[in-house]
N, C-alpha and C. Protein backbone atom coordinates (compact mmCIF):
# COMPACT_ATOMS: atom_id res chain seq x y z
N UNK A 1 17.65 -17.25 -7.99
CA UNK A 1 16.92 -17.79 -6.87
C UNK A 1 17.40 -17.17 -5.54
N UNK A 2 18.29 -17.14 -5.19
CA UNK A 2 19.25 -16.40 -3.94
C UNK A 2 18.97 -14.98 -3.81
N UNK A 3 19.28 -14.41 -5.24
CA UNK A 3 19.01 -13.04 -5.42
C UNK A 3 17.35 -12.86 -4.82
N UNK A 4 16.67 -13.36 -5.26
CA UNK A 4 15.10 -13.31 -4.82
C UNK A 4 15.06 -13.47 -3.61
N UNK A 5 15.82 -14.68 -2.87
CA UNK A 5 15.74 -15.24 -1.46
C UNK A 5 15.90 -14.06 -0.76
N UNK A 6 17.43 -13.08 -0.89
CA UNK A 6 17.85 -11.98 -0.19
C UNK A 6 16.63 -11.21 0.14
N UNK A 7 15.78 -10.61 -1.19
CA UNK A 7 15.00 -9.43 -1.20
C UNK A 7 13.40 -10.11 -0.46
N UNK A 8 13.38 -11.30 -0.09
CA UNK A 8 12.69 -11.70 0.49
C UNK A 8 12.94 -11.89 1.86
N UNK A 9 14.07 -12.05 2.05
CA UNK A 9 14.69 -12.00 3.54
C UNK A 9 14.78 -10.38 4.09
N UNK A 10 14.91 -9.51 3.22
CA UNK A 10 15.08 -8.27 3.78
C UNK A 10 13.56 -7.68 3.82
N UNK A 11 13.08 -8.01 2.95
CA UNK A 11 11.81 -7.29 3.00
C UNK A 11 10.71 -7.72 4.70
N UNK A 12 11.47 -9.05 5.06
CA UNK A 12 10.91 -9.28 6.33
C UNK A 12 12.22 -8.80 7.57
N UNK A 13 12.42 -8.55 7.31
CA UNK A 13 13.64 -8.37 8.39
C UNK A 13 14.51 -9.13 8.85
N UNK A 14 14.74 -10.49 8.07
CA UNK A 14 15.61 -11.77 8.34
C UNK A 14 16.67 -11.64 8.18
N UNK A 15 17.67 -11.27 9.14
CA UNK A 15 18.99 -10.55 8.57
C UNK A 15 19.84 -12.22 8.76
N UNK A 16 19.55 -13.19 9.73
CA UNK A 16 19.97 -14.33 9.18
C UNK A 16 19.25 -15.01 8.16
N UNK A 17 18.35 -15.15 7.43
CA UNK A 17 18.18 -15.29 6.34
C UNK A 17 19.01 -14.21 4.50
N UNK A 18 19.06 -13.40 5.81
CA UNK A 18 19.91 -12.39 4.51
C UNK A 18 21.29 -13.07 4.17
N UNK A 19 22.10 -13.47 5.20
CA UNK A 19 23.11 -13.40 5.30
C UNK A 19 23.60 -14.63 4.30
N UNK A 20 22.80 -15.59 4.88
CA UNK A 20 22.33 -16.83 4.60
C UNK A 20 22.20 -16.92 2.72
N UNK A 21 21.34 -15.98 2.54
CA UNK A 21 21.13 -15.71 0.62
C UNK A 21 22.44 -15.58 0.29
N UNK A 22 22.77 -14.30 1.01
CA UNK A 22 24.29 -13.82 0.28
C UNK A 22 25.37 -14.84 0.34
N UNK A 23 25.47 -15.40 0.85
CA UNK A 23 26.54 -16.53 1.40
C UNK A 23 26.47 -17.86 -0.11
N UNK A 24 25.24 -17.83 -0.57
CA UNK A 24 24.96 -18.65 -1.55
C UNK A 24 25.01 -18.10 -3.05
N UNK A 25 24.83 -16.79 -3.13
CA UNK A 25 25.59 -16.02 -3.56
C UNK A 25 24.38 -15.04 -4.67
N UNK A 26 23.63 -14.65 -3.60
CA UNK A 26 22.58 -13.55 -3.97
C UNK A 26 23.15 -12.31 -3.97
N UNK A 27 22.42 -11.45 -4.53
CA UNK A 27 22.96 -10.33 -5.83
C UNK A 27 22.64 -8.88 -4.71
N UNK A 28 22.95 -8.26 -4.05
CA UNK A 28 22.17 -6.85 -3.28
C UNK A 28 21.74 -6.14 -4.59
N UNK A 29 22.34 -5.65 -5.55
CA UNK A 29 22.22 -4.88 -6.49
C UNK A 29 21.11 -5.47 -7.48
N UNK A 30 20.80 -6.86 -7.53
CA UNK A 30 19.63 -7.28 -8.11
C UNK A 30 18.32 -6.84 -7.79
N UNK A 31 17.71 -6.53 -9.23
CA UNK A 31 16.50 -5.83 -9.15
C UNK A 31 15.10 -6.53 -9.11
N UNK A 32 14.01 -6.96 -8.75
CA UNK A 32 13.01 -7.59 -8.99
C UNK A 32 12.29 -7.12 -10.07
N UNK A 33 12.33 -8.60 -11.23
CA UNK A 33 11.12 -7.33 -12.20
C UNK A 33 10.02 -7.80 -11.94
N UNK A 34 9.25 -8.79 -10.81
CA UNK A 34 7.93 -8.79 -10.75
C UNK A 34 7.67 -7.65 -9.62
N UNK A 35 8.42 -6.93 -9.02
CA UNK A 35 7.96 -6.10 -7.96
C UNK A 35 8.83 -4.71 -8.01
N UNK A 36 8.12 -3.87 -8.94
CA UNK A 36 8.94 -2.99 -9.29
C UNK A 36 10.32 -2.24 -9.93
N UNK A 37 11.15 -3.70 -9.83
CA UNK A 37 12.59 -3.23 -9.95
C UNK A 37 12.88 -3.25 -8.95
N UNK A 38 12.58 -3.07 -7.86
CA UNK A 38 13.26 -3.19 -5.99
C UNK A 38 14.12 -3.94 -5.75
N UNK A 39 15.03 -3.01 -5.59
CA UNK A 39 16.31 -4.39 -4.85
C UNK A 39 15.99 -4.79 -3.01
N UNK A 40 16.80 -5.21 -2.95
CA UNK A 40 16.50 -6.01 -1.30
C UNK A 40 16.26 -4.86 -0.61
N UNK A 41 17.46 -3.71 -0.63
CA UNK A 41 17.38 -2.67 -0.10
C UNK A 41 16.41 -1.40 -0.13
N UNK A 42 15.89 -1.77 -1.00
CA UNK A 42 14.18 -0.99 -1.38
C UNK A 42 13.30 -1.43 -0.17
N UNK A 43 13.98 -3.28 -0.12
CA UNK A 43 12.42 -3.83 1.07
C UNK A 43 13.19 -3.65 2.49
N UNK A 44 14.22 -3.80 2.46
CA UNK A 44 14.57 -3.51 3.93
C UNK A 44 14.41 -2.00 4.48
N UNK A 45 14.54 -0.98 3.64
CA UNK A 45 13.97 0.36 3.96
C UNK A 45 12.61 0.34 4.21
N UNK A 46 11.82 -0.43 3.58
CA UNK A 46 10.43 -0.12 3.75
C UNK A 46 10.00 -1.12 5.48
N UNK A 47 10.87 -1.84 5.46
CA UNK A 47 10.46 -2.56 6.92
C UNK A 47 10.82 -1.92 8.05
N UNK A 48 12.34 -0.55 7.72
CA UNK A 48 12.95 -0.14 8.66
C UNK A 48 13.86 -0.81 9.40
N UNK A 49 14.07 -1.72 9.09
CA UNK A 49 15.09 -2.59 9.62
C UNK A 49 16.77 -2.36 9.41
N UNK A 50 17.17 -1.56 10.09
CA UNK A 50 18.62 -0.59 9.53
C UNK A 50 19.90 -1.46 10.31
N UNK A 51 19.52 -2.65 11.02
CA UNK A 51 20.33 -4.00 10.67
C UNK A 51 20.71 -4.23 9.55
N UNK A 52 19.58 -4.87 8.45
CA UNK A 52 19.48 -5.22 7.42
C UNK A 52 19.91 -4.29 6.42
N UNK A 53 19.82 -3.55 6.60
CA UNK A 53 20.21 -2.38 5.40
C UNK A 53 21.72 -1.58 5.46
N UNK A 54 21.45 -1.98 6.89
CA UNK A 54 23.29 -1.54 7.08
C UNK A 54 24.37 -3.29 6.32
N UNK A 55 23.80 -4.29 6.65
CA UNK A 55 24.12 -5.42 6.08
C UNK A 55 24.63 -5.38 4.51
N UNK A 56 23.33 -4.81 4.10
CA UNK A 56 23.02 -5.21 2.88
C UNK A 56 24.16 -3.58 1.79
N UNK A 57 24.19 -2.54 2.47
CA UNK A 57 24.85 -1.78 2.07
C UNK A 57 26.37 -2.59 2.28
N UNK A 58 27.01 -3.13 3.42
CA UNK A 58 28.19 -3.22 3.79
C UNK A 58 28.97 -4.06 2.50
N UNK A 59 27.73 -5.26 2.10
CA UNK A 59 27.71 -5.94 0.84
C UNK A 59 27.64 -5.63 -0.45
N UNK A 60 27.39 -4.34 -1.04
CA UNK A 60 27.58 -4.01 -2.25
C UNK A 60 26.16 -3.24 -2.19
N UNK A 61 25.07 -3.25 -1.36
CA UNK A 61 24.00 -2.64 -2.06
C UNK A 61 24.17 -1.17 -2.69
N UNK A 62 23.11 -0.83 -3.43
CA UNK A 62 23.45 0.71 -3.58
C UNK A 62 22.56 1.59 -3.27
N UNK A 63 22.80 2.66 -2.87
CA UNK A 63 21.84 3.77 -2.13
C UNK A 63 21.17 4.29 -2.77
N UNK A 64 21.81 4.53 -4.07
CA UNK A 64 21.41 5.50 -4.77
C UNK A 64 20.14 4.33 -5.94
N UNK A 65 20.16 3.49 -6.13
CA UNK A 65 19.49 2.82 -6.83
C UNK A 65 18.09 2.83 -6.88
N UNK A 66 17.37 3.02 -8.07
CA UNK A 66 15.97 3.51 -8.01
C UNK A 66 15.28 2.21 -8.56
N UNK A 67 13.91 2.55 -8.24
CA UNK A 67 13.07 1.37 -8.72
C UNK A 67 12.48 1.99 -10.11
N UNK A 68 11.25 1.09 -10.65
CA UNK A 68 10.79 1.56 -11.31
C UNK A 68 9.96 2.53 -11.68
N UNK A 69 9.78 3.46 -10.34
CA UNK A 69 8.74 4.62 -10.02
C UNK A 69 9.80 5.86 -9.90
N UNK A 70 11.02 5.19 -9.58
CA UNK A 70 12.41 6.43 -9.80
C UNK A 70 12.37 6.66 -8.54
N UNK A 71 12.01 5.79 -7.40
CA UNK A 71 12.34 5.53 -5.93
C UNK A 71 13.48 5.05 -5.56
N UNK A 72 14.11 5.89 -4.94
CA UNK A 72 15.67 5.48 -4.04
C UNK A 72 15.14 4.68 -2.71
N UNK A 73 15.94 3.61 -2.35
CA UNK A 73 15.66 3.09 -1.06
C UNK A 73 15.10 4.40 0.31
N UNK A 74 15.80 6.01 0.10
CA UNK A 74 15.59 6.64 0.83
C UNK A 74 13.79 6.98 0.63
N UNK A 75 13.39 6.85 -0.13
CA UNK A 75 12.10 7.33 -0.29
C UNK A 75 11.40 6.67 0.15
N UNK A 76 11.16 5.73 0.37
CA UNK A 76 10.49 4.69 0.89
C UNK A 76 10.01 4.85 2.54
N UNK A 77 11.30 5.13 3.04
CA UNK A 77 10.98 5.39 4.86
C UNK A 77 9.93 6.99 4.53
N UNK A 78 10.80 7.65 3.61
CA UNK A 78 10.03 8.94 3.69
C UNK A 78 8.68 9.31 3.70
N UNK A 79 7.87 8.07 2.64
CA UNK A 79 6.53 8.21 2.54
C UNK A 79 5.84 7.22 3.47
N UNK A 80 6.74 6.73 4.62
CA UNK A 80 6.25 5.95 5.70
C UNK A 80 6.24 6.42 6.56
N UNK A 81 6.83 8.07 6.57
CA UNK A 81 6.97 9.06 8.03
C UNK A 81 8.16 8.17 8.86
N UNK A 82 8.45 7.33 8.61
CA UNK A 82 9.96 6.48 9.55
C UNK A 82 11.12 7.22 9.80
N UNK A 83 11.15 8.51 10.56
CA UNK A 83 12.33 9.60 11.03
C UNK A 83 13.70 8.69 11.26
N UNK A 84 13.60 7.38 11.83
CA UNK A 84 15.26 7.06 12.12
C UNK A 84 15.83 6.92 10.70
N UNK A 85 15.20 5.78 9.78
CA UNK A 85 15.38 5.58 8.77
C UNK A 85 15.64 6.53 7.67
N UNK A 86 14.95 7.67 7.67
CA UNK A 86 15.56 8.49 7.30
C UNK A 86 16.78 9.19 6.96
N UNK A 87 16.77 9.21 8.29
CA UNK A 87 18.04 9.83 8.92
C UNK A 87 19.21 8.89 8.69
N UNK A 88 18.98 7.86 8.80
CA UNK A 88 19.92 6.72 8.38
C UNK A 88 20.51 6.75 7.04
N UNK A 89 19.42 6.80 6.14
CA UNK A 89 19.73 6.96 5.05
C UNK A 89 20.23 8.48 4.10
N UNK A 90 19.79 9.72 4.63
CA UNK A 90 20.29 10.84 4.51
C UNK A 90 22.33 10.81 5.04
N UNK A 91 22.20 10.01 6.24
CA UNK A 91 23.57 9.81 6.88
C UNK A 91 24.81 8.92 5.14
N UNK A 92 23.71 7.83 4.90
CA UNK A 92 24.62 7.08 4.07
C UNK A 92 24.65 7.52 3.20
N UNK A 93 23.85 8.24 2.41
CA UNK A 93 23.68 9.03 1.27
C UNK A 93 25.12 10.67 0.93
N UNK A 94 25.44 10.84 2.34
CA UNK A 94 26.57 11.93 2.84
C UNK A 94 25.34 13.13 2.58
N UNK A 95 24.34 13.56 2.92
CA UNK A 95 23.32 14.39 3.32
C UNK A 95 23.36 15.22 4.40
C-alpha cells in the first residue's frame, strides 16, 4: 500500500507525500505491475520533478532500473524532450 502511495506521490510531484510513504515504509525499488513495472522513479522522471527524484534516489531508488518496455527512469525525460532532466539523470547515471 505505501509502496503504491510513494509511486503515486512521485508521479505527481508530492515530495511531502513522498516522504510521508517512505516514512511508513514504502519500497523506491518497488515495481508497479498494473502500470508497467514503473517504480516511483519512472513517475517522478516523467513529471520532471528532480526534487523528487533526487529524494527518491537518496533513498535507495535505482537508476538503472527498467520497466517493462526495458525503460530506465532516464528514458522517460528523453522521449519528453525534458533537457534538465536529462542531464540530471545522465549526471546520476556517471555519463
Amino acid at each position: 500500500m505505501w509502496s503504491l502511495r510513494l509511486s503515486e506521490c512521485a508521479a505527481l510531484g508530492d515530495l511531502a507525500g513522498a516522504v510521508e510513504a517512505l516514512a511508513h515504509g514504502g519500497d523506491p525499488r518497488w515495481t508497479n505491475p498494473d502500470d508497467q513495472h514503473r517504480t516511483a522513479l519512472h513517475f517522478a522522471a516523467a513529471t520532471g520533478e528532480l526534487g523528487c527524484c533526487d529524494f527518491l534516489i537518496q533513498n535507495g531508488a535505482d537508476v538503472f532500473s527498467l520497466d517493462e518496455r526495458q525503460c530506465s527512469p532516464l528514458d522517460i525525460p528523453c522521449l519528453g524532450n525534458q533537457v534538465p532532466a536529462v542531464e540530471y539523470f545522465l549526471d546520476k547515471m556517471g555519463r
